[in-house]
N, C-alpha and C. Protein backbone atom coordinates (compact mmCIF):
# COMPACT_ATOMS: atom_id res chain seq x y z
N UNK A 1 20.35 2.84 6.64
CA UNK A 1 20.19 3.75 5.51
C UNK A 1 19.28 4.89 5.96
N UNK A 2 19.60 6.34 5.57
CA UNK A 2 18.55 7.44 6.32
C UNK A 2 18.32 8.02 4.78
N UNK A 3 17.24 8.62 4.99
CA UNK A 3 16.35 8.77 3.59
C UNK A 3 17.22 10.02 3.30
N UNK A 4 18.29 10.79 4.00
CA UNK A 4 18.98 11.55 3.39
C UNK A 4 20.35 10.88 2.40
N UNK A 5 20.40 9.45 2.56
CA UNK A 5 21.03 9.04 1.92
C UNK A 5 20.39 8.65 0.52
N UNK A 6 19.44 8.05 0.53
CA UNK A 6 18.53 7.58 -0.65
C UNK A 6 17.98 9.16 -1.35
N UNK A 7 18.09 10.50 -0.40
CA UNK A 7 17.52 11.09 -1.50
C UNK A 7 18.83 11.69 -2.23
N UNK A 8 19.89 11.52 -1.47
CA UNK A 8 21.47 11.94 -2.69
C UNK A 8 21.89 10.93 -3.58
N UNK A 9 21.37 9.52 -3.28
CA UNK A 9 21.73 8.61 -4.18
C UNK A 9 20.84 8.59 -5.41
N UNK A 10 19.61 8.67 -5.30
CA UNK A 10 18.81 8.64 -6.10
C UNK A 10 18.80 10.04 -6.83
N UNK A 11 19.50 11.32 -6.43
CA UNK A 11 20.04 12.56 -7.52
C UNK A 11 21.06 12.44 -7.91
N UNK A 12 21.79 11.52 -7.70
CA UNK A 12 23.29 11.34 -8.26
C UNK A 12 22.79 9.89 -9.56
N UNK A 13 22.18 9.41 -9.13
CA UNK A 13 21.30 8.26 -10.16
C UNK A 13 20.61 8.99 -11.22
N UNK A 14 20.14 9.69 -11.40
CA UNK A 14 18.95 10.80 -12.33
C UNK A 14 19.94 11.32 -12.92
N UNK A 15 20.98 11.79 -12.93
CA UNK A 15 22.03 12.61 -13.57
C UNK A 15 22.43 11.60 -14.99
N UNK A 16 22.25 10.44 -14.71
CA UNK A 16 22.67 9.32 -15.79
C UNK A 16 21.34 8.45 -15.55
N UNK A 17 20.46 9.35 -15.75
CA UNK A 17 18.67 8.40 -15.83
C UNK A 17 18.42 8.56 -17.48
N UNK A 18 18.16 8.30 -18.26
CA UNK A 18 17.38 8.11 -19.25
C UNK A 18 16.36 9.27 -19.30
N UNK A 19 16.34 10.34 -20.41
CA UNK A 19 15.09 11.00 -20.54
C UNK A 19 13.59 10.64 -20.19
N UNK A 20 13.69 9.56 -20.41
CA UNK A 20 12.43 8.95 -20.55
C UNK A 20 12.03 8.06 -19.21
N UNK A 21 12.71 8.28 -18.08
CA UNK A 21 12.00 7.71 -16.57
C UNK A 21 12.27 9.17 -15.90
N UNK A 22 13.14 10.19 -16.04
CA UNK A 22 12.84 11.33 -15.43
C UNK A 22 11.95 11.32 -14.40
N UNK A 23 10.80 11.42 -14.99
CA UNK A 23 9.35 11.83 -14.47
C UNK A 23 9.59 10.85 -12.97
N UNK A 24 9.23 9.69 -13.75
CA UNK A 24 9.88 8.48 -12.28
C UNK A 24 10.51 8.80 -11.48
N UNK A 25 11.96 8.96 -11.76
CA UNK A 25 13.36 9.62 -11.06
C UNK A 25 12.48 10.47 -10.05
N UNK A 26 12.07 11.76 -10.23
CA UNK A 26 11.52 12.72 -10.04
C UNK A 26 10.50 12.32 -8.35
N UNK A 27 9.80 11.50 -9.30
CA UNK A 27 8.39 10.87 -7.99
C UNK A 27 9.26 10.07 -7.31
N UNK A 28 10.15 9.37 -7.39
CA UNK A 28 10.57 8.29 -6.18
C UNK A 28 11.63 9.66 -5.22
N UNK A 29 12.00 10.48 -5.93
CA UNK A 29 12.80 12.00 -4.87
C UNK A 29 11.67 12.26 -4.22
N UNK A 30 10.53 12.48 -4.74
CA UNK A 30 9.27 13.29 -3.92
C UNK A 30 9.03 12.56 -2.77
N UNK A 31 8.79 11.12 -3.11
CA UNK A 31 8.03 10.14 -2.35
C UNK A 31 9.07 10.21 -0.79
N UNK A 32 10.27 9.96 -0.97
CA UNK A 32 11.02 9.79 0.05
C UNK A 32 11.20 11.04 0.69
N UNK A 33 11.02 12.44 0.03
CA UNK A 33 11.44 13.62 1.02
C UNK A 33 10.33 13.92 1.15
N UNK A 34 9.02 13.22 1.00
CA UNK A 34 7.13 13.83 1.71
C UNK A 34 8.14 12.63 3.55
N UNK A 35 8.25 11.78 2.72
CA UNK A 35 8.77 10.66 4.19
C UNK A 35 9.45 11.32 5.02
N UNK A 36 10.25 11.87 4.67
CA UNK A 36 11.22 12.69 5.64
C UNK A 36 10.17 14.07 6.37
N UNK A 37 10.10 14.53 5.74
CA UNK A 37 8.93 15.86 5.81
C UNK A 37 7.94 15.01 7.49
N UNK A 38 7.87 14.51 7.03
CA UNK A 38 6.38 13.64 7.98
C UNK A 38 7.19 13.23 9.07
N UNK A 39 8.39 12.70 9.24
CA UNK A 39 9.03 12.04 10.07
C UNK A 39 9.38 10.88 10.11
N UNK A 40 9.04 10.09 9.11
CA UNK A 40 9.33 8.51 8.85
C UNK A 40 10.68 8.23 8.32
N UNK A 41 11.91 7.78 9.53
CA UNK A 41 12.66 7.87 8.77
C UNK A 41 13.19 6.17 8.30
N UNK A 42 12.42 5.93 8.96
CA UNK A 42 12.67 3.83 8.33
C UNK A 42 11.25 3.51 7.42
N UNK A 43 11.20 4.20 6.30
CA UNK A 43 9.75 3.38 5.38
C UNK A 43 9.76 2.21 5.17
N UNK A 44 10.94 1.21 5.41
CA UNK A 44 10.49 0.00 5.28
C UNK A 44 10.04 -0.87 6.61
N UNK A 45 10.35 -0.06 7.51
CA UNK A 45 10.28 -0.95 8.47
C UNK A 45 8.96 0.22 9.54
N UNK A 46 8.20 0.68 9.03
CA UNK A 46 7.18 1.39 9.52
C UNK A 46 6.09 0.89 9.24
N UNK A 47 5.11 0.65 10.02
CA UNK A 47 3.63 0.09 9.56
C UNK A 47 2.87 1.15 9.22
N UNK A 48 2.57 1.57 8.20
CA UNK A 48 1.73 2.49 7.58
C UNK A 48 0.11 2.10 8.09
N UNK A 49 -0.52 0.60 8.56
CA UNK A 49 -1.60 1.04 9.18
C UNK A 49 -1.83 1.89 10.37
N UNK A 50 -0.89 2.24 11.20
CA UNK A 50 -1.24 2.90 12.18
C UNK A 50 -0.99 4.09 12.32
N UNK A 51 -0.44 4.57 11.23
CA UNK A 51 -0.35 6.49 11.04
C UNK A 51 -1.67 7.15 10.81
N UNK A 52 -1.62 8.50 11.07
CA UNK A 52 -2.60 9.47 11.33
C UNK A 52 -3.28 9.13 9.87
N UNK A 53 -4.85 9.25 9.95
CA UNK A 53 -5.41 9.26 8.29
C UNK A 53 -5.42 8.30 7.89
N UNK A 54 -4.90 7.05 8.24
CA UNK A 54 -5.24 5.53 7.36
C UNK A 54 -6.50 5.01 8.26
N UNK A 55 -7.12 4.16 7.00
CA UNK A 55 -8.34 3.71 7.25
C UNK A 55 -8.30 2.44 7.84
């Protein structure tokens, strides 16, 4: 799965979202194209302790 897939599935999902998770809808698009942006293209299978900035 490449996060360019999850971010067309998840705008084709929002089209028939409920007024009222929008906002949600909205942040889980953000969350995955900051991922892409950064270069992470497997978030599940990436260890987030060892990226730049974690404590």
């Amino acid at each position: 799965m490449t996060n360019e897939k999850v971010i067309a599935a998840l705008e084709q999902v929002k089209t028939y979202c409920s007024p009222s998770y929008l906002d949600e809808m909205n942040y889980a698009i953000a969350v995955i194209k900051k991922l892409k942006k950064e270069g992470i293209e497997k978030p599940l299978e990436t260890d987030f302790t060892v990226l730049r900035g974690s404590k």
